[in-house]
C-alpha atoms as a PDB file:
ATOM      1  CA  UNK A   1     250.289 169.377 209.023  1.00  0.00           C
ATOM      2  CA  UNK A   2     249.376 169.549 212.519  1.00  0.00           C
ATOM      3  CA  UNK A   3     250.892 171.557 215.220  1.00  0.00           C
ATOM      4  CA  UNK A   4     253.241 168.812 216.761  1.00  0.00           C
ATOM      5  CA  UNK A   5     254.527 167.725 213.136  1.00  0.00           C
ATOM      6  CA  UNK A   6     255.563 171.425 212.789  1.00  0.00           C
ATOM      7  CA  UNK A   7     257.264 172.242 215.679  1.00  0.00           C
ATOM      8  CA  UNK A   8     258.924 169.003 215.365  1.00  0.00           C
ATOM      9  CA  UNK A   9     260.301 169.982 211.407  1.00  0.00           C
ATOM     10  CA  UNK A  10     263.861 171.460 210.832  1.00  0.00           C
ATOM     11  CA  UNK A  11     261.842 173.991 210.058  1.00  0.00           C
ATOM     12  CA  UNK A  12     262.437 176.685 212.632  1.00  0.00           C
ATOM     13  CA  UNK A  13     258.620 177.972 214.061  1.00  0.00           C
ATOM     14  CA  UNK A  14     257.889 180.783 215.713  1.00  0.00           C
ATOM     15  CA  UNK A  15     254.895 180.194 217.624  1.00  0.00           C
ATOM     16  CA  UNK A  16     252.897 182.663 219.084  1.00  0.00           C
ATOM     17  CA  UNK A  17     250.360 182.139 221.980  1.00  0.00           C
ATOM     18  CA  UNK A  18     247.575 184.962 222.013  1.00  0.00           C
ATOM     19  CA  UNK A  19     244.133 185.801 223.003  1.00  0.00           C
ATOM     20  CA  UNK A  20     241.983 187.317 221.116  1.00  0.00           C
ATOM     21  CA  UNK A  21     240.825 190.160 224.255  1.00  0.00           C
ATOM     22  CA  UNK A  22     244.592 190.992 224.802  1.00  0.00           C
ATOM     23  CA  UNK A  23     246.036 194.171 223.738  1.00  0.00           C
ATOM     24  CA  UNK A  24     249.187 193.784 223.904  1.00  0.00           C
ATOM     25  CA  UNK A  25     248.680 190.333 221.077  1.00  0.00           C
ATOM     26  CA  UNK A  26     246.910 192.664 219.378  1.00  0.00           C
ATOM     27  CA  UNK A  27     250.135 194.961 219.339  1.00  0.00           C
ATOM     28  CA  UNK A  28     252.618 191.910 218.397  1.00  0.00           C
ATOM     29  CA  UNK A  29     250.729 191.481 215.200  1.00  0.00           C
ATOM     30  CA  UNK A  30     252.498 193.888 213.160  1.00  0.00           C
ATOM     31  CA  UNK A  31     255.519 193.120 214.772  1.00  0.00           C
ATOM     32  CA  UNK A  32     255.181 189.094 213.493  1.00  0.00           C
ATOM     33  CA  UNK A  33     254.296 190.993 209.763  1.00  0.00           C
ATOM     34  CA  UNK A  34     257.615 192.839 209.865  1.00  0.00           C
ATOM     35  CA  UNK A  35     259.669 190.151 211.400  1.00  0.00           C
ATOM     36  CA  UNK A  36     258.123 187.353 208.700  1.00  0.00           C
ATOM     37  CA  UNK A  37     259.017 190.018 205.630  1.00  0.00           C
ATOM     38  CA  UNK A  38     262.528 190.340 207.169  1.00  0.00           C
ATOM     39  CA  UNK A  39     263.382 186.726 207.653  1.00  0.00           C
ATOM     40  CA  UNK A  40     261.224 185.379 204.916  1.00  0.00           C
ATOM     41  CA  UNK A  41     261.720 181.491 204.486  1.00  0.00           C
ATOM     42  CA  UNK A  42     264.054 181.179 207.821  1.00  0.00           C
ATOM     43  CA  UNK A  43     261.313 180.651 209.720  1.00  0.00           C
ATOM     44  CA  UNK A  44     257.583 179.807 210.056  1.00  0.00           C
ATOM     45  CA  UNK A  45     254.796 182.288 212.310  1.00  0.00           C
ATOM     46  CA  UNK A  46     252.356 180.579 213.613  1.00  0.00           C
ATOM     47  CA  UNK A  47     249.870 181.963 215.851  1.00  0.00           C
ATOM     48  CA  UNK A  48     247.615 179.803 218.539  1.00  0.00           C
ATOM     49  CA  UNK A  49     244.618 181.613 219.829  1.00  0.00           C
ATOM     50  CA  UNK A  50     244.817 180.063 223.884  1.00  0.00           C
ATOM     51  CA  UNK A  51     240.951 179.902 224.170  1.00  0.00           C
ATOM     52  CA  UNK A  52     240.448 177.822 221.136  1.00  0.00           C
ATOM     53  CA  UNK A  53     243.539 175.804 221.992  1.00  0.00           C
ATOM     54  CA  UNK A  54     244.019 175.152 225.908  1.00  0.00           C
ATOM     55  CA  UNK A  55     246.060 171.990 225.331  1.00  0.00           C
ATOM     56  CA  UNK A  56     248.209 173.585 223.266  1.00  0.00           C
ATOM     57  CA  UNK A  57     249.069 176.153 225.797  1.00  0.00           C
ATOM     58  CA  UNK A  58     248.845 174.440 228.966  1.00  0.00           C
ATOM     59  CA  UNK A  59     251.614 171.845 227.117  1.00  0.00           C
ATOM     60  CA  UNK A  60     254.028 174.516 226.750  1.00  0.00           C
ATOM     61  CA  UNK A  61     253.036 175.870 230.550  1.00  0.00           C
ATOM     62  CA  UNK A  62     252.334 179.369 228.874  1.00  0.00           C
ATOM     63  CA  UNK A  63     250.711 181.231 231.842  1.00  0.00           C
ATOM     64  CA  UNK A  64     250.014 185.105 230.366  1.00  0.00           C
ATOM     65  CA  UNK A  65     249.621 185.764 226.746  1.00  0.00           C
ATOM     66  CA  UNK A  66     251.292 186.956 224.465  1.00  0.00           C
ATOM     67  CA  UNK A  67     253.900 184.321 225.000  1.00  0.00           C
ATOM     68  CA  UNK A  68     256.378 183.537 222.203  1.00  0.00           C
ATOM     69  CA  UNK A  69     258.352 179.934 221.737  1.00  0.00           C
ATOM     70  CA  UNK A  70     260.915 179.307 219.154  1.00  0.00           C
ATOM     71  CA  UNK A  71     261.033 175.928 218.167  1.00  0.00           C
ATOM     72  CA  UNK A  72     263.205 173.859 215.717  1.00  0.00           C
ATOM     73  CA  UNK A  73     263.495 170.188 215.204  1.00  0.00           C
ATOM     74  CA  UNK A  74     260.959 169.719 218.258  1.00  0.00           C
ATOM     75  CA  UNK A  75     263.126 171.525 221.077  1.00  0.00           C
ATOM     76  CA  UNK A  76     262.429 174.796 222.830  1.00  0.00           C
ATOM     77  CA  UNK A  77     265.328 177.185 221.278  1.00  0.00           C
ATOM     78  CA  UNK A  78     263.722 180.546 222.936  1.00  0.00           C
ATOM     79  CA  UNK A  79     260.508 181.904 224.963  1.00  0.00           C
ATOM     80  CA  UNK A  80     259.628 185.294 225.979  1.00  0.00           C
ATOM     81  CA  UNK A  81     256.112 186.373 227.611  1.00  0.00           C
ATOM     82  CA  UNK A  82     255.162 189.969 226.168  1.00  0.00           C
ATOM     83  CA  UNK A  83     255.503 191.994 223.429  1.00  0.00           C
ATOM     84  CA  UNK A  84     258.621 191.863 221.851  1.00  0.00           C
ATOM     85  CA  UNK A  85     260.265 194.596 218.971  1.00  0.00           C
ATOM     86  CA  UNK A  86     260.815 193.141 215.702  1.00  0.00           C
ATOM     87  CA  UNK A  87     264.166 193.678 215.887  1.00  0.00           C
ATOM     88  CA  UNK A  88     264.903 191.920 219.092  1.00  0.00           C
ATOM     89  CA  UNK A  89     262.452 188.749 217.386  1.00  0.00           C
ATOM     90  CA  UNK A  90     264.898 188.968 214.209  1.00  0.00           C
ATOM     91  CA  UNK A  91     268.001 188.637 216.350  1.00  0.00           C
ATOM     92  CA  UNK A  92     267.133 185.633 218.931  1.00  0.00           C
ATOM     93  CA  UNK A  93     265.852 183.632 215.364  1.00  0.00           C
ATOM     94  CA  UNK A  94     269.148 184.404 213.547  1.00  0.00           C
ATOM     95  CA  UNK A  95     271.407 183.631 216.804  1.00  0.00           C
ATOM     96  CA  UNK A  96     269.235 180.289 217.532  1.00  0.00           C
ATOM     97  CA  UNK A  97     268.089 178.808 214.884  1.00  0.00           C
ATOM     98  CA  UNK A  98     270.315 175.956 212.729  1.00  0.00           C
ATOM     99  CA  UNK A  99     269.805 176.672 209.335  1.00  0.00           C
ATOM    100  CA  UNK A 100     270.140 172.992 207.564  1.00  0.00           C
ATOM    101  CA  UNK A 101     271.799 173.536 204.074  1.00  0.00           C
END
């Protein structure tokens, strides 16, 4: 599946643009661990490494890493630049995202 057919899904994805240098990515990665065990099939956690995928990024105008976009059914629900507690990450996916029964 490529990266437009998933952010595109009814799927909700939680993408999450990092660099490989930056700490504070590097501190989010847990984070994405306990948020993904929490919300389990609610949502998807993908992560796109900026230097290996500038198109990517400079689609989605992300400027400083880490940045974080929720996406469902191909529109931007929810974006935040920085690291972001688990618990803040569990609450904007359960208050944005359209779960399709």
């Amino acid at each position: 599946m490529t990266f437009n057919e998933l952010i595109n899904s009814d799927q909700p994805v939680l993408v999450d643009f990092f660099a490989t240098w930056c700490g504070p990515c590097q501190m989010m990665q847990p984070i994405l661990q306990d948020t993904a065990r929490q919300l389990g099939d609610k949502v998807k956690i993908v992560k796109v490494d900026v230097d290996k995928n500038p198109y990517a990024s400079s689609s989605f105008q992300v400027r400083g890493v880490p940045t974080l976009i929720l996406f469902q059914g191909g529109k931007v629900l929810w974006r935040q630049s920085g690291v972001v507690p688990a618990h803040q990450l569990v609450k904007v996916i359960e208050d944005n995202v359209t779960v399709k029964a």
